[in-house]
Protein backbone atom coordinates (compact mmCIF):
# COMPACT_ATOMS: atom_id res chain seq x y z
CA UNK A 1 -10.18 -28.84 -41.74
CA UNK A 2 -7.73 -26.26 -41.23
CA UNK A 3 -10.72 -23.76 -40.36
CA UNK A 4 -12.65 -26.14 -37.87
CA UNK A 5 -8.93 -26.46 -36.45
CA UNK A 6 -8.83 -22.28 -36.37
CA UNK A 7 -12.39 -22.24 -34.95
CA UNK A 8 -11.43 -24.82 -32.07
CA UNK A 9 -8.20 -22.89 -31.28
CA UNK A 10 -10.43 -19.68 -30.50
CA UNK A 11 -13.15 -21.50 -28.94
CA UNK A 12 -10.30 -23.07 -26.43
CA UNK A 13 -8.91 -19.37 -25.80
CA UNK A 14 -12.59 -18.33 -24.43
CA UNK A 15 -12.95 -21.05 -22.33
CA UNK A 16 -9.87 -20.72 -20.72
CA UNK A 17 -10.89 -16.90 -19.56
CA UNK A 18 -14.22 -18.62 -18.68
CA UNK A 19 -12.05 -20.89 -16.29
CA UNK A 20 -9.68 -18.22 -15.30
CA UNK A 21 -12.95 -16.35 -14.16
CA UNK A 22 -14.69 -18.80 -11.98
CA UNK A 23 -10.99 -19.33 -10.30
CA UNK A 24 -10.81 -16.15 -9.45
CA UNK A 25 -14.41 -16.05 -8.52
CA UNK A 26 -13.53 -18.61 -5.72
CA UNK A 27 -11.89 -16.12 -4.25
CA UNK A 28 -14.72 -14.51 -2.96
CA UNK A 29 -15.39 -17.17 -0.65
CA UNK A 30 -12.11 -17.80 0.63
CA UNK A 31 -8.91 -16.14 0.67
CA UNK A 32 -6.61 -18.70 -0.10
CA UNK A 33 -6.91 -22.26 -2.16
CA UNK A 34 -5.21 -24.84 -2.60
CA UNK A 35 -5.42 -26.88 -6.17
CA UNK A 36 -7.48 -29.79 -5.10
CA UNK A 37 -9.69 -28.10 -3.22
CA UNK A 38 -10.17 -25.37 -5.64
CA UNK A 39 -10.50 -28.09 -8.81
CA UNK A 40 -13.54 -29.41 -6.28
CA UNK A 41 -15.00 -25.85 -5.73
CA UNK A 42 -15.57 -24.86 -9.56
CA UNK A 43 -15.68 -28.58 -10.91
CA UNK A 44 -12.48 -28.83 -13.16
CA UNK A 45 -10.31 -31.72 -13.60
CA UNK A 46 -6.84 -30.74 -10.74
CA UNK A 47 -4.59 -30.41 -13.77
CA UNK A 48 -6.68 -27.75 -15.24
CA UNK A 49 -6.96 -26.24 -12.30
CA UNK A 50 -3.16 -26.50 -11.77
CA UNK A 51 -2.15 -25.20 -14.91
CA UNK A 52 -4.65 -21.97 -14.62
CA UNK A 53 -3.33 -21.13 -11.44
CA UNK A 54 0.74 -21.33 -12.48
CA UNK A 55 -0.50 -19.06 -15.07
CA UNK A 56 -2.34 -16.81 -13.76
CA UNK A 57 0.39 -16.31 -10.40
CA UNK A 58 3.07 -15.94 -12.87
CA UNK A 59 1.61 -12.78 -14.53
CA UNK A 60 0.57 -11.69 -10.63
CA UNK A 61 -2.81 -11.97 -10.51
CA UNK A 62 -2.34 -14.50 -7.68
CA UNK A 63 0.50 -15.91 -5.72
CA UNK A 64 1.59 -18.72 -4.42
CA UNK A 65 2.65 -19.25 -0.47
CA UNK A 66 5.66 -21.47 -0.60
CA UNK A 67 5.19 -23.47 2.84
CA UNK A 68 1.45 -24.05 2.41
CA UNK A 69 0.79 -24.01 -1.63
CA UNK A 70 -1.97 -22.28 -1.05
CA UNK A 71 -2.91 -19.41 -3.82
CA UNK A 72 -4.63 -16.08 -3.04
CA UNK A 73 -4.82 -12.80 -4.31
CA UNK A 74 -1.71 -11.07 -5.81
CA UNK A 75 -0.46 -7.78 -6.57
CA UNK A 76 -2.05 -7.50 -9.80
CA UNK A 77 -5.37 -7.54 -8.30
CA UNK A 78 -4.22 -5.25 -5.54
CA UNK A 79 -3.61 -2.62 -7.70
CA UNK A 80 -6.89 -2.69 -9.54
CA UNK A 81 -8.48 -0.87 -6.56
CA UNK A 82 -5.59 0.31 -4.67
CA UNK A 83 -7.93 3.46 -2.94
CA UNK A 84 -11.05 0.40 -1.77
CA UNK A 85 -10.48 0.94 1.76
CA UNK A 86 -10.98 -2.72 2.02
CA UNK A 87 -8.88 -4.56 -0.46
CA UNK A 88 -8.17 -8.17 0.91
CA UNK A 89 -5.24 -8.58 -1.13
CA UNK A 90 -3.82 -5.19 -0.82
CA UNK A 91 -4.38 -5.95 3.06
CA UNK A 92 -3.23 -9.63 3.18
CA UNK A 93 -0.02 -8.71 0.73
CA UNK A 94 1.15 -5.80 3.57
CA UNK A 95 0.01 -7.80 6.83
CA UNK A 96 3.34 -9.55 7.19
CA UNK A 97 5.42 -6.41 6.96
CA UNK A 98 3.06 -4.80 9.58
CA UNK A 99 3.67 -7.79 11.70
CA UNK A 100 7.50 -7.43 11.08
CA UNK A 101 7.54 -3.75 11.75
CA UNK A 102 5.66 -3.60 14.65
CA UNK A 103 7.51 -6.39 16.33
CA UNK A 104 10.94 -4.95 15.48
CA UNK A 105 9.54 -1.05 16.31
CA UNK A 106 7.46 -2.12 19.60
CA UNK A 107 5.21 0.53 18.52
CA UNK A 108 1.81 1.03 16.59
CA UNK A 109 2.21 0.36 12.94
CA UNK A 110 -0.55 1.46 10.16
CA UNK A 111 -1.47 0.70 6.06
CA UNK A 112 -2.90 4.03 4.57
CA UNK A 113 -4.06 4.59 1.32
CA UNK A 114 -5.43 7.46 -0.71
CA UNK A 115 -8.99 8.07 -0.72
CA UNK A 116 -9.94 11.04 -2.66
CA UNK A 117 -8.04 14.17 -0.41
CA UNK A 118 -7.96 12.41 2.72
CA UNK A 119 -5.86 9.21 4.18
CA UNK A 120 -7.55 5.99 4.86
CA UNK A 121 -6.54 3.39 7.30
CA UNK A 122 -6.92 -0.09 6.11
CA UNK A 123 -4.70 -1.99 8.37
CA UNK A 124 -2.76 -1.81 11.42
CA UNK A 125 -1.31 -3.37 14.29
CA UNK A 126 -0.84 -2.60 17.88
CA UNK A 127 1.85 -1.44 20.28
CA UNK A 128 1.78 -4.04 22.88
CA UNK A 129 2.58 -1.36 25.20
CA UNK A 130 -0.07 0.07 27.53
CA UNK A 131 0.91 3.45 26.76
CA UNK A 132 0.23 3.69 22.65
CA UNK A 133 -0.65 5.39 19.47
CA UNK A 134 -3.88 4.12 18.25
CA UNK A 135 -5.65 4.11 15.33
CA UNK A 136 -8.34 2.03 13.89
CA UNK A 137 -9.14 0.33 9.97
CA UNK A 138 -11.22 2.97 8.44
CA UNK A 139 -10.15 6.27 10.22
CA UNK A 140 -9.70 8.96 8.04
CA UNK A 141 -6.23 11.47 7.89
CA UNK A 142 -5.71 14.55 6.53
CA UNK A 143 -3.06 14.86 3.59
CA UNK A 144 -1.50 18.08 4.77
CA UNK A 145 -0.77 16.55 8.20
CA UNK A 146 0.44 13.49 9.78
CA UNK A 147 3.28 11.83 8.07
CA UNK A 148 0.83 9.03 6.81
CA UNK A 149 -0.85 11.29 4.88
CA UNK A 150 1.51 13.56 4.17
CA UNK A 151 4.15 11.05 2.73
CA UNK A 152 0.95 10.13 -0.08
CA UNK A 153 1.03 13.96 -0.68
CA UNK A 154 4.38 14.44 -1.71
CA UNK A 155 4.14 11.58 -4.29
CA UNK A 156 1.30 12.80 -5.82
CA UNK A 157 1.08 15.07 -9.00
CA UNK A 158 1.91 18.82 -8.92
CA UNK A 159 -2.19 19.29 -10.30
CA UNK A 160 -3.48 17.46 -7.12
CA UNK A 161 -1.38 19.40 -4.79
CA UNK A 162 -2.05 23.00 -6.10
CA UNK A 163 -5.71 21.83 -5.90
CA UNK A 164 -5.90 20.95 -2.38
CA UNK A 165 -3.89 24.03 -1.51
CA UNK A 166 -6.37 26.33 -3.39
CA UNK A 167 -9.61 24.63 -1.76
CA UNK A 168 -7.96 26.17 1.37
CA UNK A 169 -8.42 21.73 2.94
CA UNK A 170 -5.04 22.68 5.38
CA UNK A 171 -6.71 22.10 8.49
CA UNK A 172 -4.77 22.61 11.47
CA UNK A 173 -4.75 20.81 14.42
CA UNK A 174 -2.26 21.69 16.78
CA UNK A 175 0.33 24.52 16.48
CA UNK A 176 2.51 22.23 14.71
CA UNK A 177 0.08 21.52 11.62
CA UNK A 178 1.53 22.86 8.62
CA UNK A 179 -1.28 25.22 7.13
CA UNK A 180 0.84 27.86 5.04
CA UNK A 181 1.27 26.50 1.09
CA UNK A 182 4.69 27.62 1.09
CA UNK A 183 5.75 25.43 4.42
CA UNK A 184 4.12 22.57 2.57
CA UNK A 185 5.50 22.74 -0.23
CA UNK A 186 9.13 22.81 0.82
CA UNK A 187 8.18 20.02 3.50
CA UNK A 188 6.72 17.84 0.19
CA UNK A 189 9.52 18.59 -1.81
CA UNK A 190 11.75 17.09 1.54
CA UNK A 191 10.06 14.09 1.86
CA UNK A 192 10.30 13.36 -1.90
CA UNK A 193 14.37 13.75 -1.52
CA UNK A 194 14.33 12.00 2.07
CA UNK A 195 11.88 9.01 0.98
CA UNK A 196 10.32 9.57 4.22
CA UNK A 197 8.12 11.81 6.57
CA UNK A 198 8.21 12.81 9.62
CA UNK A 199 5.69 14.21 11.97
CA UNK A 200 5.75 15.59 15.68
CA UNK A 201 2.38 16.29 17.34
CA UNK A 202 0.93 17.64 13.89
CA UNK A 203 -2.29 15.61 14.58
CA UNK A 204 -2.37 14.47 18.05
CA UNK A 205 -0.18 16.26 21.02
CA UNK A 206 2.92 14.33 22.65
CA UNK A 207 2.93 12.09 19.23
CA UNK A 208 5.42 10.95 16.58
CA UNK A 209 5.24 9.48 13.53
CA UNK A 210 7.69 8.21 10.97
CA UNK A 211 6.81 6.72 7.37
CA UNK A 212 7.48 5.93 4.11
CA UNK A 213 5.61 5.72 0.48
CA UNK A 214 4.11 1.91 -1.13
CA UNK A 215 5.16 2.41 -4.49
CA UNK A 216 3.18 0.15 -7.43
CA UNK A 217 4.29 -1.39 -10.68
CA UNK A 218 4.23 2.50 -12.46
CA UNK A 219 6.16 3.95 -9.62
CA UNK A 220 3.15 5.83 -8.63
CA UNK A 221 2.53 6.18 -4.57
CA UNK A 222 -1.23 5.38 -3.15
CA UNK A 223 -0.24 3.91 0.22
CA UNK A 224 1.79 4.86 3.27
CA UNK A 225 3.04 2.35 5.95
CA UNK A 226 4.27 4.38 9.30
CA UNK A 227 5.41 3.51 13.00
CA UNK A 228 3.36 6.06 15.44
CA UNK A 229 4.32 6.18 18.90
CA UNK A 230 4.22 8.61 21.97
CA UNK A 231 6.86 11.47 21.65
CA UNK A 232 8.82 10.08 24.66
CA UNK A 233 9.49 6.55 22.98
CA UNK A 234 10.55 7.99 19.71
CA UNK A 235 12.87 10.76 20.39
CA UNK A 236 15.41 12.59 18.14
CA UNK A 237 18.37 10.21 18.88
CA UNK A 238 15.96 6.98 17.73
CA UNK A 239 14.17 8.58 14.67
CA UNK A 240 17.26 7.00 12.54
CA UNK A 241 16.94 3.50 13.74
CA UNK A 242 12.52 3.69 13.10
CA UNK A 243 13.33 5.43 10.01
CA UNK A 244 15.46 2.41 8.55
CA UNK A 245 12.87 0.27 9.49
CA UNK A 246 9.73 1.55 7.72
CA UNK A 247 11.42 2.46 4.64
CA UNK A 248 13.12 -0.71 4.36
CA UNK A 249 9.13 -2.16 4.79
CA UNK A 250 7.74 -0.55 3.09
CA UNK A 251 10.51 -1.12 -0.43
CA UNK A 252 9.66 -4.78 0.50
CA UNK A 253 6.39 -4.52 -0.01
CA UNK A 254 6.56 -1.97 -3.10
CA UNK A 255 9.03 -4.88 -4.74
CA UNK A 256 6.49 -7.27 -3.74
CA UNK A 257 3.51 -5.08 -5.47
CA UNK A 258 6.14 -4.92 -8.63
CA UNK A 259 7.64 -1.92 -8.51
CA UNK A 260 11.44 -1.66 -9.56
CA UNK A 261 13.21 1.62 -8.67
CA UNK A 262 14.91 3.33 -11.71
CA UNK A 263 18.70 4.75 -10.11
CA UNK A 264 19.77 8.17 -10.44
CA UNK A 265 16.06 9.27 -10.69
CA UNK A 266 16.30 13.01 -9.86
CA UNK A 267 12.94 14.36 -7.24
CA UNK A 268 11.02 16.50 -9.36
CA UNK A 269 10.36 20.24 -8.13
CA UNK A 270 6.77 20.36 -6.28
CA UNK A 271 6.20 24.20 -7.24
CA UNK A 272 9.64 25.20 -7.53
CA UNK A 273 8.45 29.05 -8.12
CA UNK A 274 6.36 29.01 -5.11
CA UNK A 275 8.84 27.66 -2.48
């Protein structure tokens, strides 16, 4: 008795991953369910269904919209492939910050993560303004220029940096690209202290940029969000006011992904002998 009972209570463990899977499954076809339509897609009884997804958005492997009660994708999953290029929930997680930002800014916002040594743009939105900064979902940044790449940079370990300084990758672009290791060094070791980067014409002439690291759950940065606009709409006396906002975007959406900022964390030296 008391081992059928044992060999029933493991038998109902598996089939509730089995479940879990073909929810999450669903996914593929959609982005977002709701219960009922969802217990109708894989053919569970609604309070299965229910009780799966409660579970499954309370560790963060989905969440829950509170207006709609719909379920998609959450954090969790996002951080399984953080460096895709084209992670829906990663992407659908960020787009209401973009949104917020680029309303607030006027300007062209962008989502960059890490791919290999090189940015990668997986989201953006638009300057209305007829005059803009543009960039496009899949365009590719150095790491060495550009605050959206340069912002991943600083974040990343000491190992990575000294290896993309030795392969001799410091492009430049304009005069204003930072090529020499020691300049980039001290510039990483700024933004680290500042929380942000900053970039004038480094890429593109008559262009500024401002951004700010997407921490995850482990504190560790793979995304950038940043405000790019023509040099003219962004000068010296505004950089404050777009400063504030993509750093206070982009801890939104770091809190969102999980990640909880430990106070009085001192920046670590990037090369401290070398600067």
């Amino acid at each position: 008795m008391a081992k059928g009972s044992a060999s029933n209570k493991n038998y109902a463990k598996i089939q509730s991953v089995a479940r879990a899977t073909e929810i999450l499954k669903a996914f593929i076809s959609a982005d977002s369910w709701g219960p009922t339509e969802l217990a109708q897609q894989v053919g569970l009884h609604k309070s299965v269904v229910h009780r799966l997804l409660v579970t499954l958005a309370g560790s963060g492997v989905l969440t829950r919209n509170a207006e709609s009660g719909q379920y998609s994708l959450g954090p969790v999953i996002a951080q399984l492939q953080p460096r895709g290029g084209f992670n829906g929930a990663l992407k659908q997680m960020a787009r209401p910050y973009l949104q917020r930002l680029a309303a607030a800014s006027g300007e062209t916002v962008s989502l960059c993560v890490r791919e290999e040594s090189q940015g990668l743009c997986i989201d953006y939105v638009d300057s209305p303004q007829s005059m803009r900064f543009t960039v496009s979902t899949g365009q590719t940044f150095p790491l060495n220029a550009g605050c959206v790449g340069k912002v991943i940079l600083a974040y990343q370990s000491e190992d990575f940096i000294e290896e993309l300084i030795a392969r001799k990758a410091l492009k430049r672009y304009t005069p204003n690209t930072i090529t020499d290791p020691k300049k980039l060094r001290a510039e990483l070791l700024r933004i680290r202290k500042l929380g942000y980067a900053f970039s004038d014409s480094e890429i593109t002439p008559g262009s500024r940029s401002v951004g700010a690291p997407i921490h995850g759950p482990d504190g560790a940065v793979f995304a950038s969000l940043a405000i790019s606009a023509p040099s003219f709409r962004m000068p010296d006396n505004e950089l404050d006011r777009f400063t504030d906002m993509v750093r206070g975007e982009a801890a939104g959406l770091s809190r969102e992904l999980g990640y909880v900022r430990e106070r009085g964390k001192k920046v670590k030296k990037i090369a401290k002998e070398k600067v």
